[in-house]
N, C-alpha and C. Protein backbone atom coordinates (compact mmCIF):
# COMPACT_ATOMS: atom_id res chain seq x y z
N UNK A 1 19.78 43.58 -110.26
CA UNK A 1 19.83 42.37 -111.01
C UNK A 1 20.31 42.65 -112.44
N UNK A 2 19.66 43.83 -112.98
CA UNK A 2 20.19 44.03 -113.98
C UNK A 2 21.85 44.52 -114.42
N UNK A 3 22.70 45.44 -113.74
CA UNK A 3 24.06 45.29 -113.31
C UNK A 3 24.32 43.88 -113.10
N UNK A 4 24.22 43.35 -112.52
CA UNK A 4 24.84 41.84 -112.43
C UNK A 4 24.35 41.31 -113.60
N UNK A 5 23.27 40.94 -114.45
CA UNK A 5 23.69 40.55 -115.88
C UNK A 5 24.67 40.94 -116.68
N UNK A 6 24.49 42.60 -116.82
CA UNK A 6 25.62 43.33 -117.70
C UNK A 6 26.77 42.84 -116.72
N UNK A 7 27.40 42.54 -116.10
CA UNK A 7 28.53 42.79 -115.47
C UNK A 7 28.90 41.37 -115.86
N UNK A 8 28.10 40.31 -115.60
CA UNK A 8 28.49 39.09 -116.44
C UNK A 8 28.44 39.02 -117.79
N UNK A 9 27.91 39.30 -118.69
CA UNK A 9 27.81 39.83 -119.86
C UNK A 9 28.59 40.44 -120.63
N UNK A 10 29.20 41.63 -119.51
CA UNK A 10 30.65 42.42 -120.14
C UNK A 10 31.94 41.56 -119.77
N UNK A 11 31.52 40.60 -118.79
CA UNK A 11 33.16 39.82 -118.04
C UNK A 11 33.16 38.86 -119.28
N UNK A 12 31.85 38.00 -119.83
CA UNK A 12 31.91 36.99 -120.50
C UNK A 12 32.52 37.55 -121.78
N UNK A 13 31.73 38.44 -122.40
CA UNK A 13 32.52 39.49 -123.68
C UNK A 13 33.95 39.60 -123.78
N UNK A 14 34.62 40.14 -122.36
CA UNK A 14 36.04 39.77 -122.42
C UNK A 14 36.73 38.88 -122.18
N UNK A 15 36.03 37.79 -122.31
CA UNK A 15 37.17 36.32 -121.80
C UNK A 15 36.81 35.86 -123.50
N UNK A 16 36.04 36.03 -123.86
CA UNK A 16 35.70 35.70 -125.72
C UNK A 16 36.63 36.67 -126.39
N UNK A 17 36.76 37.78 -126.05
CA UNK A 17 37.49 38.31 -126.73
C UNK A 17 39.54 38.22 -126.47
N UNK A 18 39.93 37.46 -125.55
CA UNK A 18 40.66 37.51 -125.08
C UNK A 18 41.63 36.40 -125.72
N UNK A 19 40.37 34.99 -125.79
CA UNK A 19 40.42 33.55 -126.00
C UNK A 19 40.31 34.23 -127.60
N UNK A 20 39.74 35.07 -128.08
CA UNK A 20 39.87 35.02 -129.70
C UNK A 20 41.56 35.84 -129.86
N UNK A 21 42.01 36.64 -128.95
CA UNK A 21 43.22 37.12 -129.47
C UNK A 21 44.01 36.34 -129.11
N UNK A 22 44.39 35.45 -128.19
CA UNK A 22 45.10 34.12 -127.75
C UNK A 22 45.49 33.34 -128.83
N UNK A 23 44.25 32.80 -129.78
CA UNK A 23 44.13 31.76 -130.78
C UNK A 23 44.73 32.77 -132.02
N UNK A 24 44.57 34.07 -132.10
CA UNK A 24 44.87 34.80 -133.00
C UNK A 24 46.73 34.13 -133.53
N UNK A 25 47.11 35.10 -132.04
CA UNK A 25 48.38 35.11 -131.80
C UNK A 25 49.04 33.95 -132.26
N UNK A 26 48.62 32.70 -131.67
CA UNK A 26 49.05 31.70 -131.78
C UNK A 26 49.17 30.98 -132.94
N UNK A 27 48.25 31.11 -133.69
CA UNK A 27 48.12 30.48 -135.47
C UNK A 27 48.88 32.08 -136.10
N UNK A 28 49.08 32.89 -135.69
CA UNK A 28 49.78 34.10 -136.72
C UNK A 28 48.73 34.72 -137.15
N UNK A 29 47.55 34.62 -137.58
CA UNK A 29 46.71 35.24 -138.09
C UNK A 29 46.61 36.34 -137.39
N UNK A 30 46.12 37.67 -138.10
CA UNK A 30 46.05 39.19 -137.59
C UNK A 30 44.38 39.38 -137.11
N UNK A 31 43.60 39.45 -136.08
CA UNK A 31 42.31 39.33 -136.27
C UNK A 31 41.81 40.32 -136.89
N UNK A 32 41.03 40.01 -137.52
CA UNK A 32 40.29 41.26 -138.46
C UNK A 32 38.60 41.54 -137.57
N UNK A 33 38.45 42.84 -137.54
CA UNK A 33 37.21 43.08 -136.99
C UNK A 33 35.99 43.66 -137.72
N UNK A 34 36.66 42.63 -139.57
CA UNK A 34 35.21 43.13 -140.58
C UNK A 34 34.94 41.97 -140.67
N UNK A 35 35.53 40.62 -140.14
CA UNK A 35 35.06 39.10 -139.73
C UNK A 35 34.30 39.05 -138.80
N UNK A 36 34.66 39.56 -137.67
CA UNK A 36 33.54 39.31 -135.69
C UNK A 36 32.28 40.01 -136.09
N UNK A 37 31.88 38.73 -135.64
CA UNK A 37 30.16 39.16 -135.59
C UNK A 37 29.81 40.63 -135.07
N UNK A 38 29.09 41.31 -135.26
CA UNK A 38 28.62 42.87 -134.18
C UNK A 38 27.98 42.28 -132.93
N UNK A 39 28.62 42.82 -132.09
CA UNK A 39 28.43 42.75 -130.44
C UNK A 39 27.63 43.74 -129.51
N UNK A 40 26.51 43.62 -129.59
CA UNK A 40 25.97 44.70 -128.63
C UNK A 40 26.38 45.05 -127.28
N UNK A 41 26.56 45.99 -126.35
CA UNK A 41 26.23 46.25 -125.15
C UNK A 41 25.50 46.92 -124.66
N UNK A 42 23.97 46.26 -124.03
CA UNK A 42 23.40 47.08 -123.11
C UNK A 42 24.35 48.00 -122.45
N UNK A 43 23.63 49.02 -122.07
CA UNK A 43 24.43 50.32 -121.43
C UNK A 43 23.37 50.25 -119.96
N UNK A 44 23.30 50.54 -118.49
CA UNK A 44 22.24 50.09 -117.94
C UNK A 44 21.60 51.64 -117.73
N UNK A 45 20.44 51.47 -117.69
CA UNK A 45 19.21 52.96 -117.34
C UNK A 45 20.08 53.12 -116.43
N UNK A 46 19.64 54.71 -117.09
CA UNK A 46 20.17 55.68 -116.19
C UNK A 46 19.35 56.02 -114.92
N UNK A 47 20.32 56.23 -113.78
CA UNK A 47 19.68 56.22 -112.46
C UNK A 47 18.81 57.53 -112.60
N UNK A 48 17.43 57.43 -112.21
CA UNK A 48 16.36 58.93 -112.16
C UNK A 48 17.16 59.85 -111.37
N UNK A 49 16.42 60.97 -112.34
CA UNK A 49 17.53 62.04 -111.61
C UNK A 49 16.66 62.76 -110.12
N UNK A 50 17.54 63.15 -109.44
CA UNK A 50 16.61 63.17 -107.82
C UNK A 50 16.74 64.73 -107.85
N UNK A 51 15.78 65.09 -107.92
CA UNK A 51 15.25 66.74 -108.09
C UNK A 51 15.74 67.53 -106.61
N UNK A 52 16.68 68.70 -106.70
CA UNK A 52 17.47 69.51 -105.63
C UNK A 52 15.96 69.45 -104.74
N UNK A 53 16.78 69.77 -103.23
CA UNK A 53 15.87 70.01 -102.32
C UNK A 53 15.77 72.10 -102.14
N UNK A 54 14.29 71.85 -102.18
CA UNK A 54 14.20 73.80 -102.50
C UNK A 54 13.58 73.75 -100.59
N UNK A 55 14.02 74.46 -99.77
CA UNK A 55 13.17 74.55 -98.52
C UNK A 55 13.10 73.33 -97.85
N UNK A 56 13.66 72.16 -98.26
CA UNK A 56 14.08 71.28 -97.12
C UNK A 56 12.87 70.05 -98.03
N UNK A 57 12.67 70.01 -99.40
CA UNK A 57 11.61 69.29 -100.37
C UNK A 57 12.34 69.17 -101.45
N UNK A 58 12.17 68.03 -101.98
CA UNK A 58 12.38 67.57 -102.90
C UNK A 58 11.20 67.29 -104.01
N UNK A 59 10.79 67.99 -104.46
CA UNK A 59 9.22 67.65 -105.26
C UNK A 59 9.71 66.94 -107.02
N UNK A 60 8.89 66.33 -107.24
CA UNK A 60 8.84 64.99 -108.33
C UNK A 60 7.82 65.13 -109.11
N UNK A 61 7.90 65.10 -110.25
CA UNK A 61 6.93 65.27 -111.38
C UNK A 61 5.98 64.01 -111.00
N UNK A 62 4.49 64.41 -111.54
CA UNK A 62 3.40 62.81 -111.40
C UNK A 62 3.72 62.21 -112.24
N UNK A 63 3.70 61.13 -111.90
CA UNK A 63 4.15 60.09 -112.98
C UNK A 63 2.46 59.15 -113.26
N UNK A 64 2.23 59.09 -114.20
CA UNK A 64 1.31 58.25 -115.00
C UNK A 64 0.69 57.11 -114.48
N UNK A 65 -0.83 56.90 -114.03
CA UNK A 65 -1.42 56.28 -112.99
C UNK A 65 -1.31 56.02 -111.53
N UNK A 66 -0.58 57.36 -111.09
CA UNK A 66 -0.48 57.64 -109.87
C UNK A 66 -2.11 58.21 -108.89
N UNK A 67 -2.46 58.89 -109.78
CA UNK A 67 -3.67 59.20 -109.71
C UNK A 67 -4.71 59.08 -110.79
N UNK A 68 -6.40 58.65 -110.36
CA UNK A 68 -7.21 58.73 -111.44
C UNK A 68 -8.30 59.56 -110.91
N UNK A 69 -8.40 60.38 -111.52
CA UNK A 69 -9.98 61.25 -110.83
C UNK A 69 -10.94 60.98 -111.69
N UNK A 70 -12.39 60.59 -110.82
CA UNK A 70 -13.05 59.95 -111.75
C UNK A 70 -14.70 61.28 -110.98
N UNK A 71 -15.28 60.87 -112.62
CA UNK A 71 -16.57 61.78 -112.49
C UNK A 71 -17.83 61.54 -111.18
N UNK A 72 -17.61 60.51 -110.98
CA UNK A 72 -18.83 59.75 -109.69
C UNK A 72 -17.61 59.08 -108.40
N UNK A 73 -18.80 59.31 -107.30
CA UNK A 73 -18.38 58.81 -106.45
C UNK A 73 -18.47 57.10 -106.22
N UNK A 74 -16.76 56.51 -105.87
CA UNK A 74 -17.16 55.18 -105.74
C UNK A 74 -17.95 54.23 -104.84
N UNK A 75 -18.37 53.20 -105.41
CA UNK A 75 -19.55 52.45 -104.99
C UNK A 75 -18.94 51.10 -103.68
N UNK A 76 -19.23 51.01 -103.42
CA UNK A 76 -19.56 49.61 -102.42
C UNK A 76 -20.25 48.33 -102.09
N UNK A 77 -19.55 47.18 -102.43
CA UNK A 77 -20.72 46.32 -102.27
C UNK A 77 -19.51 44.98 -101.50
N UNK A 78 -21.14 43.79 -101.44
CA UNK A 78 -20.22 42.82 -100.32
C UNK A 78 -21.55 42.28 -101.44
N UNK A 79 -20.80 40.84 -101.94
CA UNK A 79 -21.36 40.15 -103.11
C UNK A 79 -20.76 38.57 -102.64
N UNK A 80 -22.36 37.71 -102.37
CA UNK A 80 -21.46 36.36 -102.05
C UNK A 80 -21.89 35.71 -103.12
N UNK A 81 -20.81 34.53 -103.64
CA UNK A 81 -20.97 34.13 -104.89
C UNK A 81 -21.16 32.42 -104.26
N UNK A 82 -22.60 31.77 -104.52
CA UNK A 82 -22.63 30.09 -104.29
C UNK A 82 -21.63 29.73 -105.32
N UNK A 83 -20.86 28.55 -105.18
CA UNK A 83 -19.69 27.63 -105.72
C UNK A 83 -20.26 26.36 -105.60
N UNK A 84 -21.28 25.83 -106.05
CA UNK A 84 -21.39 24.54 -106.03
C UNK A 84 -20.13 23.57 -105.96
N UNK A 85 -20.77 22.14 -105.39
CA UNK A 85 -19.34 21.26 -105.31
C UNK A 85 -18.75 20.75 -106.66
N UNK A 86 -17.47 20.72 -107.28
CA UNK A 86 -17.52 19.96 -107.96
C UNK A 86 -17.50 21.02 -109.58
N UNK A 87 -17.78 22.50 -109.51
CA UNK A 87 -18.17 23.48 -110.63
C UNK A 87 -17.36 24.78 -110.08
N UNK A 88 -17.49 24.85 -111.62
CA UNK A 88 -16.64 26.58 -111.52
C UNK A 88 -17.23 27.40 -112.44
N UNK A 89 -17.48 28.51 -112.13
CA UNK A 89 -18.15 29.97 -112.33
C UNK A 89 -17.45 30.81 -112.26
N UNK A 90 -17.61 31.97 -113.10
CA UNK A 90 -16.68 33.15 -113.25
C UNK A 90 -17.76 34.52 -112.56
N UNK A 91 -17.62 35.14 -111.59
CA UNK A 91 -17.77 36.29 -111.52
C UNK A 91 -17.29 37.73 -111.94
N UNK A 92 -18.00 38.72 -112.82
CA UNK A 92 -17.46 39.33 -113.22
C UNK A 92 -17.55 41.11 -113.01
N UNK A 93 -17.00 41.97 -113.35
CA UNK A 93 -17.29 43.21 -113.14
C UNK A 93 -16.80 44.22 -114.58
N UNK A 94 -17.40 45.15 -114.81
CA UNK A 94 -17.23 45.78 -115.79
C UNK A 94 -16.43 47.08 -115.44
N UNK A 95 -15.43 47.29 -115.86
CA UNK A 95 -14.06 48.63 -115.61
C UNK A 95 -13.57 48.84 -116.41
N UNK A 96 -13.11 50.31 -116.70
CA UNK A 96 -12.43 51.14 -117.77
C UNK A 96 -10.83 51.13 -117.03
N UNK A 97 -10.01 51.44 -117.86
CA UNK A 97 -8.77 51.96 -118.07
C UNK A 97 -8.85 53.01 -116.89
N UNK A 98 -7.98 52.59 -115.73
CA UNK A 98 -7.53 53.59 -114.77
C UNK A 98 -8.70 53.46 -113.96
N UNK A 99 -9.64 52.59 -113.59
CA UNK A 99 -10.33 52.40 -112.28
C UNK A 99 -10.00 52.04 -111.59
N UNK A 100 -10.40 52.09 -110.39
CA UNK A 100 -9.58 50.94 -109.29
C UNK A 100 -10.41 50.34 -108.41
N UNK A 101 -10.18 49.56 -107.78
CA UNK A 101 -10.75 48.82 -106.78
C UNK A 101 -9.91 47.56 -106.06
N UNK A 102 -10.81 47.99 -104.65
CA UNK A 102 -10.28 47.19 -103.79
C UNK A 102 -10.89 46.45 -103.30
N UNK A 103 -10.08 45.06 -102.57
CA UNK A 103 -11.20 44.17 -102.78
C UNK A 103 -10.40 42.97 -101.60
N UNK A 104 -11.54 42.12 -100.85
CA UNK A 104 -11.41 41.22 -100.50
C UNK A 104 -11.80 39.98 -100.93
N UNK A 105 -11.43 39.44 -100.75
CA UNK A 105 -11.97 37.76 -101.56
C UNK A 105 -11.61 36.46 -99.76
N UNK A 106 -12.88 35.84 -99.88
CA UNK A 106 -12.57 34.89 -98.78
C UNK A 106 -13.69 33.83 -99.00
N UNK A 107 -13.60 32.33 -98.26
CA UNK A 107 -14.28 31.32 -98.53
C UNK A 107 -15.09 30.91 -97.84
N UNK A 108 -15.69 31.55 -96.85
CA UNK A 108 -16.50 30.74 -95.36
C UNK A 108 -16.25 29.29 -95.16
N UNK A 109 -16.74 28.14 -95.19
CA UNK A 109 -16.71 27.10 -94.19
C UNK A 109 -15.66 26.16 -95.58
N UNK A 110 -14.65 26.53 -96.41
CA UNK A 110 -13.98 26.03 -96.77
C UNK A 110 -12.94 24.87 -95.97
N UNK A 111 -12.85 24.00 -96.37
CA UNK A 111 -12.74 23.00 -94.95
C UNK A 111 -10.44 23.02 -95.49
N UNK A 112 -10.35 22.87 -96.77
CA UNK A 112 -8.98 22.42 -97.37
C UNK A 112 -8.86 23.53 -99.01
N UNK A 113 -8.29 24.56 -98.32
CA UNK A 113 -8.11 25.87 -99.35
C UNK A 113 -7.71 25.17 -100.81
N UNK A 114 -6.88 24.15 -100.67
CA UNK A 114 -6.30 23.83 -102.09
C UNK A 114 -7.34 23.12 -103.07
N UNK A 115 -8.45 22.48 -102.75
CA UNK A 115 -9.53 22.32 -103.26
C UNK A 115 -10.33 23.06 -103.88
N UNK A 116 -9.67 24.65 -103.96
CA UNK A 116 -10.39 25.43 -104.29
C UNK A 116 -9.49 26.46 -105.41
N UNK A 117 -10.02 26.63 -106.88
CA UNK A 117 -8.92 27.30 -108.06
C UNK A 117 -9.62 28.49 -107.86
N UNK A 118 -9.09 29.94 -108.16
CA UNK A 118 -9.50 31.24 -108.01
C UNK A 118 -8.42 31.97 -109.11
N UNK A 119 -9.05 32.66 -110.05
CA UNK A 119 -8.26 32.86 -110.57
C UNK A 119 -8.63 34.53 -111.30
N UNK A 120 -7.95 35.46 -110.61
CA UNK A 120 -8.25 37.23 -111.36
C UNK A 120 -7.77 37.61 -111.82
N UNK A 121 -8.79 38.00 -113.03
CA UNK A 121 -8.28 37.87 -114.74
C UNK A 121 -9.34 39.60 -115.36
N UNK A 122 -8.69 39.65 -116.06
CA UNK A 122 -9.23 40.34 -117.36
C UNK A 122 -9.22 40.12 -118.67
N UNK A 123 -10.37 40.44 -119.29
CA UNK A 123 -9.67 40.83 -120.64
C UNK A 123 -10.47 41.71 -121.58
N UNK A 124 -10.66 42.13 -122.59
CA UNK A 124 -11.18 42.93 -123.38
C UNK A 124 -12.28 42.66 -124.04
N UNK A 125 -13.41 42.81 -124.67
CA UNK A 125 -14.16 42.61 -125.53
C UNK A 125 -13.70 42.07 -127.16
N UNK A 126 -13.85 40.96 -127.40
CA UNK A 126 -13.50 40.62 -128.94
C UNK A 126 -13.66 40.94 -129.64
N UNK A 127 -13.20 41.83 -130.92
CA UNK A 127 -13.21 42.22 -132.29
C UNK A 127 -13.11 41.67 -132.92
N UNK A 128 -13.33 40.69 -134.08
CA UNK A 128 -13.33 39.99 -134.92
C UNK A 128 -12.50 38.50 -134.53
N UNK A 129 -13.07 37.89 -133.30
CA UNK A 129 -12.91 37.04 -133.03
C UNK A 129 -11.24 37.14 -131.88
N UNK A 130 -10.96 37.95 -131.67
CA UNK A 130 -9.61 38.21 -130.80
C UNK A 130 -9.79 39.21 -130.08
N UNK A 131 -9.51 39.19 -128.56
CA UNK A 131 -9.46 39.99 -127.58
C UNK A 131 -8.05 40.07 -126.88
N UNK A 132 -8.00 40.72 -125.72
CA UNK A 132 -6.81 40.53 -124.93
C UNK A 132 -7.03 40.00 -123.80
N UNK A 133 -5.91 39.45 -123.14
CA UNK A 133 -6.34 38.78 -121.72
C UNK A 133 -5.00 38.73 -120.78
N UNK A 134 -5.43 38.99 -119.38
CA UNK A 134 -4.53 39.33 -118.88
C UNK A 134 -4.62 38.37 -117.05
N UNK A 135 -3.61 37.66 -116.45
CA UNK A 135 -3.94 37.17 -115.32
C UNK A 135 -3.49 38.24 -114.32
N UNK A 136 -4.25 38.30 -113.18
CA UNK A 136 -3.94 39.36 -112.18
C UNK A 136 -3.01 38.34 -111.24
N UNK A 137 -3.92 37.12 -111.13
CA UNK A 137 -3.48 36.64 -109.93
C UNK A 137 -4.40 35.30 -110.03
N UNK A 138 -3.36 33.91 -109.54
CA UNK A 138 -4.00 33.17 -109.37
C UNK A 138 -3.94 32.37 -108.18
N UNK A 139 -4.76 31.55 -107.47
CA UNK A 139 -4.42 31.38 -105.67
C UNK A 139 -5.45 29.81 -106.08
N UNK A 140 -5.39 29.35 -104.51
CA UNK A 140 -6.56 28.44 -103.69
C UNK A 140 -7.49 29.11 -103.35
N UNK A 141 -8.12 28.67 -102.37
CA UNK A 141 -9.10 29.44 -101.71
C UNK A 141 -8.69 30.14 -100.20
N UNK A 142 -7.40 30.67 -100.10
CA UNK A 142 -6.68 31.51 -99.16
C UNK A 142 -7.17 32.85 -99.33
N UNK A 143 -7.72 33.39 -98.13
CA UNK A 143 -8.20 34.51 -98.64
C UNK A 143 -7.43 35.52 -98.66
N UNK A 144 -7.88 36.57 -99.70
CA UNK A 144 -6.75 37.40 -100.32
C UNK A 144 -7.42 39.00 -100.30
N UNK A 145 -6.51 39.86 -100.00
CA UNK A 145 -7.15 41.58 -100.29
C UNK A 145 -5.67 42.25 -101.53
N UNK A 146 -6.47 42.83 -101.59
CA UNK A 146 -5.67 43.89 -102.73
C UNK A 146 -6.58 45.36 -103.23
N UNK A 147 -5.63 45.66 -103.86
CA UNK A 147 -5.82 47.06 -105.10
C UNK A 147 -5.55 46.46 -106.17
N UNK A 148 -6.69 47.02 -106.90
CA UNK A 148 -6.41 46.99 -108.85
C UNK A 148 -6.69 47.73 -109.37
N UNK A 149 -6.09 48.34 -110.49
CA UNK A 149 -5.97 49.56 -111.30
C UNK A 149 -6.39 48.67 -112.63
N UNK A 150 -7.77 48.70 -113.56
CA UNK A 150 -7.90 48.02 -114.58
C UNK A 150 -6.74 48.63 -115.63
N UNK A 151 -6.21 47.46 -116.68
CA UNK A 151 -5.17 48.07 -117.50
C UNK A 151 -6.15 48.68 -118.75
N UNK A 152 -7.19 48.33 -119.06
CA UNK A 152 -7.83 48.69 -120.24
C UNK A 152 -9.29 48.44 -119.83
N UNK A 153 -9.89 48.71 -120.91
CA UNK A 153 -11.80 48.89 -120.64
C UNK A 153 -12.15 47.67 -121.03
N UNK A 154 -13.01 46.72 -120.03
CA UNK A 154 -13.48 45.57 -120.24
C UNK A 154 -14.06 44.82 -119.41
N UNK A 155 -13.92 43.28 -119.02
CA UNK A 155 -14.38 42.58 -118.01
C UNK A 155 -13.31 41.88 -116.94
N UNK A 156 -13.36 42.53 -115.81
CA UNK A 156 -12.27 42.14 -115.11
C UNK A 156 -13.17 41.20 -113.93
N UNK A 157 -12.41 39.95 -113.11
CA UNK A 157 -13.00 39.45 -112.11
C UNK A 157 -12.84 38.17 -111.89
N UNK A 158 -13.42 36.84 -111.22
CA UNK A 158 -12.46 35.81 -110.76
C UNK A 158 -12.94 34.77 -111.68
N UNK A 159 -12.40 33.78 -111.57
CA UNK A 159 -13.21 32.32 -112.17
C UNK A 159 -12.76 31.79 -110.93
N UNK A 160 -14.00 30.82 -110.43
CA UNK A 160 -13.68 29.77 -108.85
C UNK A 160 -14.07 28.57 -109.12
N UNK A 161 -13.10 28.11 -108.94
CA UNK A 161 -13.15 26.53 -109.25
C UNK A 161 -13.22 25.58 -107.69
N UNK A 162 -14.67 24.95 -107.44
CA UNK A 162 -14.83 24.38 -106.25
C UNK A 162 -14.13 22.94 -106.79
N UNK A 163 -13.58 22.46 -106.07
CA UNK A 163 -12.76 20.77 -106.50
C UNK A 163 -13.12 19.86 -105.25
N UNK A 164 -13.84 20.81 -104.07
CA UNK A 164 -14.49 20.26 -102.70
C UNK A 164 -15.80 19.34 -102.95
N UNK A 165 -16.05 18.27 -101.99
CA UNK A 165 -17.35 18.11 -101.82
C UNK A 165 -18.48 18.60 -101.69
N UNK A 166 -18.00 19.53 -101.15
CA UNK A 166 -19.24 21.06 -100.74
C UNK A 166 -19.43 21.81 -101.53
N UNK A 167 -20.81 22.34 -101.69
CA UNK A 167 -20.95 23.85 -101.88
C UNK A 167 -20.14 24.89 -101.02
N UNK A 168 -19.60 25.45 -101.75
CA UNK A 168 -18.70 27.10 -100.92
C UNK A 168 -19.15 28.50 -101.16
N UNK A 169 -19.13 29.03 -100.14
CA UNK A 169 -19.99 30.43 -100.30
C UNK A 169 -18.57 31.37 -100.14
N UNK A 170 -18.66 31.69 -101.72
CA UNK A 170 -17.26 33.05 -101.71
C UNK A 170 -18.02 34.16 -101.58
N UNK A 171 -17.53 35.43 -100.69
CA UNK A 171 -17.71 36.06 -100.26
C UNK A 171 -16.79 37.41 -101.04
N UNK A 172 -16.83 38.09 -101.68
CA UNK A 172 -16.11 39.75 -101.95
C UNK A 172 -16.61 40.58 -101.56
N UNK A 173 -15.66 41.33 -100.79
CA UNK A 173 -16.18 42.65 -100.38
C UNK A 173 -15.48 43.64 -101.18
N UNK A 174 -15.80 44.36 -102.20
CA UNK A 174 -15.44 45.15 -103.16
C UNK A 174 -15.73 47.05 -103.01
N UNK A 175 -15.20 48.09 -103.30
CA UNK A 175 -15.10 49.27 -103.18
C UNK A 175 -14.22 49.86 -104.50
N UNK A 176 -14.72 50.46 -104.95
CA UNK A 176 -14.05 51.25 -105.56
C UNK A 176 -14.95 51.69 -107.32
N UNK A 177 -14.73 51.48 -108.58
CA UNK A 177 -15.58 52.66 -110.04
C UNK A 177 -15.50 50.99 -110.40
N UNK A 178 -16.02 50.59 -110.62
CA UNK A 178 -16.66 49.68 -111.29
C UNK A 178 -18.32 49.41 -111.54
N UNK A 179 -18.94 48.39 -112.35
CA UNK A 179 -20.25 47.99 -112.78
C UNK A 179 -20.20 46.63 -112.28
N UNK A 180 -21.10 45.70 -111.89
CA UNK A 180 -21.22 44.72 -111.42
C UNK A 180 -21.87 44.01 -112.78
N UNK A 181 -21.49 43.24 -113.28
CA UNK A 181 -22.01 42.58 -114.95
C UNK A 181 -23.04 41.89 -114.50
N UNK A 182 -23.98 42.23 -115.85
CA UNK A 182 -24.92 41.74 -115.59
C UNK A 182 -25.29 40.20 -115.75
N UNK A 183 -26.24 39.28 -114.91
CA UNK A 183 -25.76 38.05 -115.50
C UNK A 183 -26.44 37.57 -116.70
């Protein structure tokens, strides 16, 4: 995608520059190039370089949150959260920078998923009135699995918005270095 910008980008550059020597020509004027605006060109990243094969391998430096080794072994839990009808509640969990966890999220006797806002979020603890905040992901009540790698140390976890008649019983089944916040 990015080649095809530059490539339109460099085609458009030369039809401007083409249409400016055209008009040049034509009125007599000599174009001067301490008048034209400065013109950047992205140049595009360079393709990674692919490391010789030694013995029939190609081996690759680690690259940065590929792995996290952590001091304790991770925990496990299956946590159902009541959703009254009509209210929304945030469930939350406490994670550092480079934890992970995996996780299911689902609705039991949810009758019409779109009745239902879910939304996994983080963000940081506030310092003088400003924090950071970040959306993971936002859905219905379709149930959903994944991996998450927290980006920073803080409170990561859902807000559920019931918009149903019913009470809904959300259900997570969670694994991985996290704290379960306290309520």
């Amino acid at each position: 995608m990015l080649r095809r910008h530059l490539t339109r980008t460099v085609s458009a550059l030369s039809v401007i520059t083409l249409v400016t020597l055209a008009a040049c020509a034509e009125s007599g004027v000599a174009p001067s190039v301490a008048n034209q605006p400065a013109v950047a060109v992205a140049t595009p990243p360079a393709a990674p370089q692919v490391p010789e094969a030694v013995k029939g391998w190609r081996e690759y430096p680690l690259r940065d949150g590929v792995v996290s080794i952590q001091p304790a072994k991770w925990r496990t839990d299956t946590v159902r959260v009541p959703v009254p009808a009509g209210k929304g509640l945030e469930y939350k969990l406490t994670m550092e920078k480079g934890e992970g966890l995996v996780y299911n999220i689902s609705y039991g006797t949810l009758a019409d998923p779109g009745l239902m806002l879910t939304e996994f979020h983080g963000h940081t603890r506030q310092v003088d009135g400003v924090g950071d905040l970040m959306f993971y992901s936002k859905t219905g009540g379709s149930p959903q699995s994944g991996v998450f790698t927290a980006p920073w140390d803080g409170i990561h976890g859902w807000y559920l918005k019931n918009d149903s008649a019913k009470d809904v019983v959300v259900k997570l089944e969670l694994a991985g270095f996290y704290a379960l916040e306290a309520k």
